[in-house]
Protein backbone atom coordinates (compact mmCIF):
# COMPACT_ATOMS: atom_id res chain seq x y z
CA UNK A 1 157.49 119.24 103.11
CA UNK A 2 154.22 120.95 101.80
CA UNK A 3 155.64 124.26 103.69
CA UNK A 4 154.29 123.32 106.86
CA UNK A 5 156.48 124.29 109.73
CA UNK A 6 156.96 122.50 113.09
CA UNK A 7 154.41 124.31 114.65
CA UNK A 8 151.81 123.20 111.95
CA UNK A 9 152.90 120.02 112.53
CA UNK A 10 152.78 120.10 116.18
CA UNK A 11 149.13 121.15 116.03
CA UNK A 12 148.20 118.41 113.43
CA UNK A 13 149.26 115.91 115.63
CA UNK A 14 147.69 117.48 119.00
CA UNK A 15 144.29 117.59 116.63
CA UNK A 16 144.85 113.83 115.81
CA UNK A 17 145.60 112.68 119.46
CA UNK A 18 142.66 114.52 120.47
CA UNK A 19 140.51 113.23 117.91
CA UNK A 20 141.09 109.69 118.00
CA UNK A 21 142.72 109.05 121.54
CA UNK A 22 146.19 108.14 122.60
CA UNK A 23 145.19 104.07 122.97
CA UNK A 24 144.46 104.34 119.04
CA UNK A 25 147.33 105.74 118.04
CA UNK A 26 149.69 103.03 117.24
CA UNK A 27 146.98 101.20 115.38
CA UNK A 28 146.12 104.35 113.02
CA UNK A 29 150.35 104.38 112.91
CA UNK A 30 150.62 100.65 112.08
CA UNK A 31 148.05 100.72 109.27
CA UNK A 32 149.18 103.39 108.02
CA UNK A 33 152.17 102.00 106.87
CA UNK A 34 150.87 98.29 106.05
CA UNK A 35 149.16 100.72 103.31
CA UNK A 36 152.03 102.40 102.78
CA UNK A 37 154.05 99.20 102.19
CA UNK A 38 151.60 97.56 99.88
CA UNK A 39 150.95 100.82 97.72
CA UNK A 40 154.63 100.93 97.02
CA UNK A 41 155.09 97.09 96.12
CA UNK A 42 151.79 97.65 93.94
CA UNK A 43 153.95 100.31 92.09
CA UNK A 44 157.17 99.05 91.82
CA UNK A 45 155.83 95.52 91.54
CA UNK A 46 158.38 94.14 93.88
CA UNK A 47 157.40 90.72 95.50
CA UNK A 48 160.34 91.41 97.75
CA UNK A 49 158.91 93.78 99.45
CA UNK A 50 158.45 92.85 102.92
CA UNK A 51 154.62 92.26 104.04
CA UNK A 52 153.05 91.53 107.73
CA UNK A 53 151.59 88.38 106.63
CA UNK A 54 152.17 85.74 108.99
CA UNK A 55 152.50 83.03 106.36
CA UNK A 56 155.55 85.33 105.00
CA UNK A 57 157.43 85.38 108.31
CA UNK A 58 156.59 81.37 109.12
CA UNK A 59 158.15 80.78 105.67
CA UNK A 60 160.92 82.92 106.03
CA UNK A 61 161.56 81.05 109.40
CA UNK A 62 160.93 77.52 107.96
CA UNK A 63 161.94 77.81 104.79
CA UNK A 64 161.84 73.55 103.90
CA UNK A 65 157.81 73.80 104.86
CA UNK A 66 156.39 75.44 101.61
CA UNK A 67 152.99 75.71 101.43
């Protein structure tokens, strides 16, 4: 994986928890993949990809109230 090691990794991720705080962690974590997610379905061009958008999970859920 790029030839870093554990301990390379180790330190990257000390250097980010110091940077940016352990309370902002999972935020930097969850959009990181949201744009992770969406650059893949723009490349593959998927639409059934699965998205956080709350209209996608109401209609999932209720599936007779189409917008």
């Amino acid at each position: 994986m790029f030839g870093l090691g554990t301990e390379e990794l180790v330190l990257i991720l000390i250097i980010v928890l110091v940077l940016f705080g352990a309370s902002r962690l999972p935020q930097l974590a969850k959009g990181l993949g949201q744009s992770v997610r969406e650059l893949r379905k723009g490349f593959t061009g998927d639409p059934n990809i699965e998205t956080d958008d709350k209209e996608n999970k109401k209609q999932q859920e209720n599936p007779e109230k189409k917008a």
